[in-house]
PDB file of N, CA and C in Angstrom:
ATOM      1  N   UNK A   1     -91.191  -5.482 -24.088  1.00  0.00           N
ATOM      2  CA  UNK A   1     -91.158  -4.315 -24.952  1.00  0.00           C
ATOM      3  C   UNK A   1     -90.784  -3.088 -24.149  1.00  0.00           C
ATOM      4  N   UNK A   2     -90.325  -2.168 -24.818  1.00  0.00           N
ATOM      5  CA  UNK A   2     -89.976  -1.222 -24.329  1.00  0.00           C
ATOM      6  C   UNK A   2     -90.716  -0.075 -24.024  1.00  0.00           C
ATOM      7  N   UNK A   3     -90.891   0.620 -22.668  1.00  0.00           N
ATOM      8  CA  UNK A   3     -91.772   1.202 -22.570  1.00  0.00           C
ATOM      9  C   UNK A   3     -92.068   2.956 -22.965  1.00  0.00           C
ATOM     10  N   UNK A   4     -90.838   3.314 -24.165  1.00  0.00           N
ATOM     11  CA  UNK A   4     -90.812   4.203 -25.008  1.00  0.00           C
ATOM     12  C   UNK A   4     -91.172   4.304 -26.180  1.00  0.00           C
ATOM     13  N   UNK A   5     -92.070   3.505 -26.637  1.00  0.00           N
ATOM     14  CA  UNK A   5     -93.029   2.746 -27.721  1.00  0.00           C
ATOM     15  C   UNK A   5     -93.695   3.925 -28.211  1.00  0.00           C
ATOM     16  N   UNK A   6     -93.637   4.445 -29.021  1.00  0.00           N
ATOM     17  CA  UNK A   6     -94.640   5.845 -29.796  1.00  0.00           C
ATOM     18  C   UNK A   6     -95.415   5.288 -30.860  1.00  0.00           C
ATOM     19  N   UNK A   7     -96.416   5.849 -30.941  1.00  0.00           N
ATOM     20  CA  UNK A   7     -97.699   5.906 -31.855  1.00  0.00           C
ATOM     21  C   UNK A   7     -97.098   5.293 -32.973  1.00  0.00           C
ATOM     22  N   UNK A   8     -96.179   6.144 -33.361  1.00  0.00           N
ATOM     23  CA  UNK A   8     -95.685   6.045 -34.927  1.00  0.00           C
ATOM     24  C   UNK A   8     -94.825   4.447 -35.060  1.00  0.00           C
ATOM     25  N   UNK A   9     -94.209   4.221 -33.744  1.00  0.00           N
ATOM     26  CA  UNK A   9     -93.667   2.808 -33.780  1.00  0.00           C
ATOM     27  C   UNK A   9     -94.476   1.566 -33.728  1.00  0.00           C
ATOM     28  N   UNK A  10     -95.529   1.907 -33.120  1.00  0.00           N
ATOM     29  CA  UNK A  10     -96.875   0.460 -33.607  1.00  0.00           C
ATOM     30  C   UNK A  10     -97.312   0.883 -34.352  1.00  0.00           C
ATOM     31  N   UNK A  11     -98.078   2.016 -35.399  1.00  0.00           N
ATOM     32  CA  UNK A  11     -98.267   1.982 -36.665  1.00  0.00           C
ATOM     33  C   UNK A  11     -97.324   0.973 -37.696  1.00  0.00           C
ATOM     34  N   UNK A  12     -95.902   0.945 -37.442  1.00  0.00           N
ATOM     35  CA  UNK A  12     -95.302   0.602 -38.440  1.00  0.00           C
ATOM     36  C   UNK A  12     -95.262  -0.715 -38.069  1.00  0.00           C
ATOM     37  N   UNK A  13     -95.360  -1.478 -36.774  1.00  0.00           N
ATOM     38  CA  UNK A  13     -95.066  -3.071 -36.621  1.00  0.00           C
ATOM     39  C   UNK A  13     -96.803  -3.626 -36.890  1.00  0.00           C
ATOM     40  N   UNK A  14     -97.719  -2.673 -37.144  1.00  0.00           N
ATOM     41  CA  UNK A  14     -98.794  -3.190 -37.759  1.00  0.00           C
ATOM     42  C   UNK A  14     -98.940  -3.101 -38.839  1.00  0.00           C
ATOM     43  N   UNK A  15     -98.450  -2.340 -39.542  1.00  0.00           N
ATOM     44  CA  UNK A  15     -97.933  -2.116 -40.726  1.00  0.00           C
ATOM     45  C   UNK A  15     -96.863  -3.569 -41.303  1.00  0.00           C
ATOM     46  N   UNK A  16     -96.191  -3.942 -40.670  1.00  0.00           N
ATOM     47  CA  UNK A  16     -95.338  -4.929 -41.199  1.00  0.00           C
ATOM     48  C   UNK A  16     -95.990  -6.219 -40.786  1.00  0.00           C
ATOM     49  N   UNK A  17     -97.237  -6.575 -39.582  1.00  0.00           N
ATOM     50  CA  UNK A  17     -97.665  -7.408 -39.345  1.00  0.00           C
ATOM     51  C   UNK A  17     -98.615  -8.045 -40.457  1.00  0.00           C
ATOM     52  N   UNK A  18     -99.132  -6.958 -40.963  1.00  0.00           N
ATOM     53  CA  UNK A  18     -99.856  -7.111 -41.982  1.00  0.00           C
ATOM     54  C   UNK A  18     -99.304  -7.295 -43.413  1.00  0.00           C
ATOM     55  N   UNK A  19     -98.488  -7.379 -43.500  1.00  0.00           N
ATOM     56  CA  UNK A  19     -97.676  -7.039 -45.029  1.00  0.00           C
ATOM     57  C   UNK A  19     -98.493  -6.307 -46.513  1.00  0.00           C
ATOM     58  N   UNK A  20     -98.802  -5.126 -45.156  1.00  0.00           N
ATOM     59  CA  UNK A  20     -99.111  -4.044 -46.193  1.00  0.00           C
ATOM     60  C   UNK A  20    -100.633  -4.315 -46.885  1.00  0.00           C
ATOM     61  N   UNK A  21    -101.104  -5.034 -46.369  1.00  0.00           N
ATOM     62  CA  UNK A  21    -102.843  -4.939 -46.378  1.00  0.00           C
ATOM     63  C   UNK A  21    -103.540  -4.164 -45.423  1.00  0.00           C
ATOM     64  N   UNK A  22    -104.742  -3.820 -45.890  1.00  0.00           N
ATOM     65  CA  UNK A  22    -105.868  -2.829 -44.475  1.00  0.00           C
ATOM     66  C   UNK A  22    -106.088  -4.304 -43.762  1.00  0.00           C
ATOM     67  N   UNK A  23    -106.654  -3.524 -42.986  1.00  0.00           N
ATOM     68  CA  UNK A  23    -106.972  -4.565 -41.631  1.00  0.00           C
ATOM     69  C   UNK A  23    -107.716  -5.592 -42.220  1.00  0.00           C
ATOM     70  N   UNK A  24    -109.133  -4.759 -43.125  1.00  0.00           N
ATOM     71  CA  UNK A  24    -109.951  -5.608 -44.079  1.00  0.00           C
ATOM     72  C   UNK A  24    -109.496  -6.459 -44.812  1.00  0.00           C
ATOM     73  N   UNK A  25    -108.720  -6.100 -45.266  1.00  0.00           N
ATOM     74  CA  UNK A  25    -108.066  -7.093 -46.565  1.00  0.00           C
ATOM     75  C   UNK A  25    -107.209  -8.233 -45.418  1.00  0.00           C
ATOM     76  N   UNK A  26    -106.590  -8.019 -44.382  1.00  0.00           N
ATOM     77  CA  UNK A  26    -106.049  -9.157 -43.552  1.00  0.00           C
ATOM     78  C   UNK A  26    -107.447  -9.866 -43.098  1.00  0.00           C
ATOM     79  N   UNK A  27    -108.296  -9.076 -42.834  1.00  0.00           N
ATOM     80  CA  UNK A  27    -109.867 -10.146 -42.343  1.00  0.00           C
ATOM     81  C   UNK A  27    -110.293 -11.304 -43.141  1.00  0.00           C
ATOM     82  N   UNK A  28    -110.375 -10.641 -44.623  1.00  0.00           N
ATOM     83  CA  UNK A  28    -110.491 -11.056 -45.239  1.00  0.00           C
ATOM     84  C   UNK A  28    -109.945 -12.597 -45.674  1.00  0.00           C
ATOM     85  N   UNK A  29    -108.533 -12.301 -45.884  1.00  0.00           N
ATOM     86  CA  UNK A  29    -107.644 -13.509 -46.189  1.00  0.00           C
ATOM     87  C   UNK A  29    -107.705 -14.181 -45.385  1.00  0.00           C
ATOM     88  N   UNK A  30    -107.621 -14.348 -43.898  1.00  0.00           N
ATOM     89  CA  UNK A  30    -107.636 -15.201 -42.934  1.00  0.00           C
ATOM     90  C   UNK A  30    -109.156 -15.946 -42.973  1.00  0.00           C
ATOM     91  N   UNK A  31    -109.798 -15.322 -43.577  1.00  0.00           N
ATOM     92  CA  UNK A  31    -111.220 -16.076 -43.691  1.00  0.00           C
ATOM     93  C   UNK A  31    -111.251 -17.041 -44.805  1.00  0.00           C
ATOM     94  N   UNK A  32    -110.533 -16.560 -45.953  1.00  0.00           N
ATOM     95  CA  UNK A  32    -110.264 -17.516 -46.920  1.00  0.00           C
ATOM     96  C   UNK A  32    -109.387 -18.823 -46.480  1.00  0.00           C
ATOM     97  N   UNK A  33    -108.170 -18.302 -45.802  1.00  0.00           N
ATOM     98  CA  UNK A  33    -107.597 -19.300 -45.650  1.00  0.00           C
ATOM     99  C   UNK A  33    -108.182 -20.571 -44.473  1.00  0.00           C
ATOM    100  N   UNK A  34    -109.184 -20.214 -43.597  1.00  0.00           N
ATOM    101  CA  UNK A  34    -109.603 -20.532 -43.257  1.00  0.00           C
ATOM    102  C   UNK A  34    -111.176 -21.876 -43.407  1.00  0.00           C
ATOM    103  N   UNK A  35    -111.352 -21.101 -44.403  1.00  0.00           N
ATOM    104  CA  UNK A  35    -112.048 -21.469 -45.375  1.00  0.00           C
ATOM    105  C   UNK A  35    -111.453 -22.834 -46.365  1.00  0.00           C
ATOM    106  N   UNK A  36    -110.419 -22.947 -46.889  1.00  0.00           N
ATOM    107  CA  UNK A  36    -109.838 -23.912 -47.066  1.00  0.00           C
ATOM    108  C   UNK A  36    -109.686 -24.869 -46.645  1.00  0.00           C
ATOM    109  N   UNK A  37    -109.196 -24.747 -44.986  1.00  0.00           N
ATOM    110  CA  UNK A  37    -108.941 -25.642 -44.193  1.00  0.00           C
ATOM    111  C   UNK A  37    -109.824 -26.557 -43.548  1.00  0.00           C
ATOM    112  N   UNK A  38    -111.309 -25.694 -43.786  1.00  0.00           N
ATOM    113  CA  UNK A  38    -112.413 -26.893 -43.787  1.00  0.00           C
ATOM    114  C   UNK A  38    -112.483 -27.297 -44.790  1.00  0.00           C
ATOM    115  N   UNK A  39    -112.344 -27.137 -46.027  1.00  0.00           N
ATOM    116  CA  UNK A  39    -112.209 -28.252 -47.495  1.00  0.00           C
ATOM    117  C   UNK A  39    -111.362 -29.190 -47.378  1.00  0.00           C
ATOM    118  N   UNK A  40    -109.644 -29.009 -46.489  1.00  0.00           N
ATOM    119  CA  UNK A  40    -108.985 -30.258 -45.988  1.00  0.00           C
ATOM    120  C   UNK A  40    -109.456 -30.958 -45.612  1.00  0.00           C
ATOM    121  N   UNK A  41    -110.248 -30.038 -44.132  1.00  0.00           N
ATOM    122  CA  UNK A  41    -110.871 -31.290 -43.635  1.00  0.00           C
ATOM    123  C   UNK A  41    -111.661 -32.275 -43.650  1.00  0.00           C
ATOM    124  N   UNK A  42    -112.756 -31.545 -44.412  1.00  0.00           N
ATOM    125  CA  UNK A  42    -113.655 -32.174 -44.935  1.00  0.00           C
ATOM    126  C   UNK A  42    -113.074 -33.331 -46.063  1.00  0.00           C
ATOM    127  N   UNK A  43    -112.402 -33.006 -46.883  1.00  0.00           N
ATOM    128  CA  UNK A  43    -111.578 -33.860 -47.778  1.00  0.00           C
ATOM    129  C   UNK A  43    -110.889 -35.211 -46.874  1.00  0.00           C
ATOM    130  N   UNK A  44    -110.214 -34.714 -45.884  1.00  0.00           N
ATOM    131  CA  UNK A  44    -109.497 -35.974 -45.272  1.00  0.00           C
ATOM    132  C   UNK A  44    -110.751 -36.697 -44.642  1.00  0.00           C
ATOM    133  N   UNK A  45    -111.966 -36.122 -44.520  1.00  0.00           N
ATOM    134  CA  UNK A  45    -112.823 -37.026 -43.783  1.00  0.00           C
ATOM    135  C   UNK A  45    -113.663 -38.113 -44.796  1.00  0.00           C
ATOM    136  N   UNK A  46    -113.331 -37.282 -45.968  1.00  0.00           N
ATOM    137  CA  UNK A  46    -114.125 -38.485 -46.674  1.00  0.00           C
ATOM    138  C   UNK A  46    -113.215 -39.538 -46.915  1.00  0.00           C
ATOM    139  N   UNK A  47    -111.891 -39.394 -47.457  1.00  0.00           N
ATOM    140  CA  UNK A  47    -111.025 -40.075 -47.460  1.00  0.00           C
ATOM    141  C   UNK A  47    -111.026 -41.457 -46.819  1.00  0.00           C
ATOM    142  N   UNK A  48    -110.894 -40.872 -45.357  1.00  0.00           N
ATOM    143  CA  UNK A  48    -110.989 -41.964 -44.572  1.00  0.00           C
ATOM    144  C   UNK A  48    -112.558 -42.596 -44.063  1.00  0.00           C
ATOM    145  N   UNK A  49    -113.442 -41.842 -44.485  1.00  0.00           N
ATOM    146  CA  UNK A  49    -114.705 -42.821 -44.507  1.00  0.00           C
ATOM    147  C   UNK A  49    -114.353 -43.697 -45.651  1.00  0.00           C
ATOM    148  N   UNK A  50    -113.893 -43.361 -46.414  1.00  0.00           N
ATOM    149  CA  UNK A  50    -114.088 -44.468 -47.905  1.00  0.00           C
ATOM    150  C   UNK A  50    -112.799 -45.739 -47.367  1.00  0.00           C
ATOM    151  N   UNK A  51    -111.496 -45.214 -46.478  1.00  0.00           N
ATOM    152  CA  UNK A  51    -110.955 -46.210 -46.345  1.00  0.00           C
ATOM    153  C   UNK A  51    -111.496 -46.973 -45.487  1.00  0.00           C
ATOM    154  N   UNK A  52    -111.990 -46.201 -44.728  1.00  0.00           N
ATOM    155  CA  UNK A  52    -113.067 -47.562 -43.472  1.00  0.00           C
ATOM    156  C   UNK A  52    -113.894 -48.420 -43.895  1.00  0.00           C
ATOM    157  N   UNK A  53    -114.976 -48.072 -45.197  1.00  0.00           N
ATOM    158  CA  UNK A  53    -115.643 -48.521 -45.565  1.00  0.00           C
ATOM    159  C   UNK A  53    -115.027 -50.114 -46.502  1.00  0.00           C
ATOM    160  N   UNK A  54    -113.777 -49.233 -47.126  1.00  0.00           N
ATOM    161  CA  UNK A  54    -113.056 -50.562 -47.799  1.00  0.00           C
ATOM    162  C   UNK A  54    -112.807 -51.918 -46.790  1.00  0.00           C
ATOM    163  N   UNK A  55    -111.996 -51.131 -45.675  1.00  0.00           N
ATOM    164  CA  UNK A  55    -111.572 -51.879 -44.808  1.00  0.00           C
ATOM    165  C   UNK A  55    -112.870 -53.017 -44.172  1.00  0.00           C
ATOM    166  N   UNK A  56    -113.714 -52.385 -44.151  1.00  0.00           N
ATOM    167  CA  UNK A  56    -114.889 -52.905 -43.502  1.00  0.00           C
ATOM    168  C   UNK A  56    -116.032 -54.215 -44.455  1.00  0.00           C
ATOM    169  N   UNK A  57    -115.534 -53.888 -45.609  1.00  0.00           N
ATOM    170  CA  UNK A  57    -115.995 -54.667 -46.383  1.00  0.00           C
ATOM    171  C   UNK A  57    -114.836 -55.930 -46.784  1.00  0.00           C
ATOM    172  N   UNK A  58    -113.616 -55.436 -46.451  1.00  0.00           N
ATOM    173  CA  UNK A  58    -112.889 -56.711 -46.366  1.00  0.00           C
ATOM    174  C   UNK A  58    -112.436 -57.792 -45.174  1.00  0.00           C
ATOM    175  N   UNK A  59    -112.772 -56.704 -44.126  1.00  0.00           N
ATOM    176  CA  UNK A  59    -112.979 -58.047 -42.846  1.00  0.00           C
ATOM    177  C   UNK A  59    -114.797 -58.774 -43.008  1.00  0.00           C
ATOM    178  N   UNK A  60    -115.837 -58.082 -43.437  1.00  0.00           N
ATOM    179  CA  UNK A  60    -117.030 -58.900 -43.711  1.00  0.00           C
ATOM    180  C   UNK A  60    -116.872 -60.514 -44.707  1.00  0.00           C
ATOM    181  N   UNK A  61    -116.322 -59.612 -45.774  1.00  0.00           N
ATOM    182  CA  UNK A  61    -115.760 -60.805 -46.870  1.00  0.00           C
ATOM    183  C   UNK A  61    -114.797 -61.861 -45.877  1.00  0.00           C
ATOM    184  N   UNK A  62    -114.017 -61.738 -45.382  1.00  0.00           N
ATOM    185  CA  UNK A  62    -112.965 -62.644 -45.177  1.00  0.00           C
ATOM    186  C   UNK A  62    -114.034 -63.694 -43.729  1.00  0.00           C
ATOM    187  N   UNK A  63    -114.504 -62.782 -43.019  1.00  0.00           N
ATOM    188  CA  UNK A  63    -115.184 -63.230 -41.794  1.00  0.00           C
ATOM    189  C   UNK A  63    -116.750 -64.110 -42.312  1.00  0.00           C
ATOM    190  N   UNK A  64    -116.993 -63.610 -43.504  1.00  0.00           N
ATOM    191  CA  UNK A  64    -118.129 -64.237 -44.352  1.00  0.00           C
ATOM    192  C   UNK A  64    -119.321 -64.623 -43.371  1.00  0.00           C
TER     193      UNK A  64
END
């Protein structure tokens, strides 16, 4: 970066970093979205407990 950088020129690339939300309102969203991404995860984890469990009940059956 250039080291003629004025006040008014990082106002505006925080300004565009944000797309025009307060800082709050960016806190915010990133918490939501965040927030989601443990419902993925949590989602893919049951998922695959239930496929293990399938799986696991069909090598018992077959292994009898």
């Amino acid at each position: 970066m250039s080291e003629n950088i004025t006040d008014a020129d990082v106002e505006r690339m925080l300004e565009a970093a944000l797309g025009g939300m307060t800082p709050h309102e960016a806190l915010l969203e990133a918490s939501r979205a965040e927030n989601a991404k443990v419902a993925e995860r949590e989602a893919a984890i049951a998922k695959n407990r239930e496929r293990a469990e399938r799986l696991l009940a069909e090598l018992e059956k077959r292994l009898g």
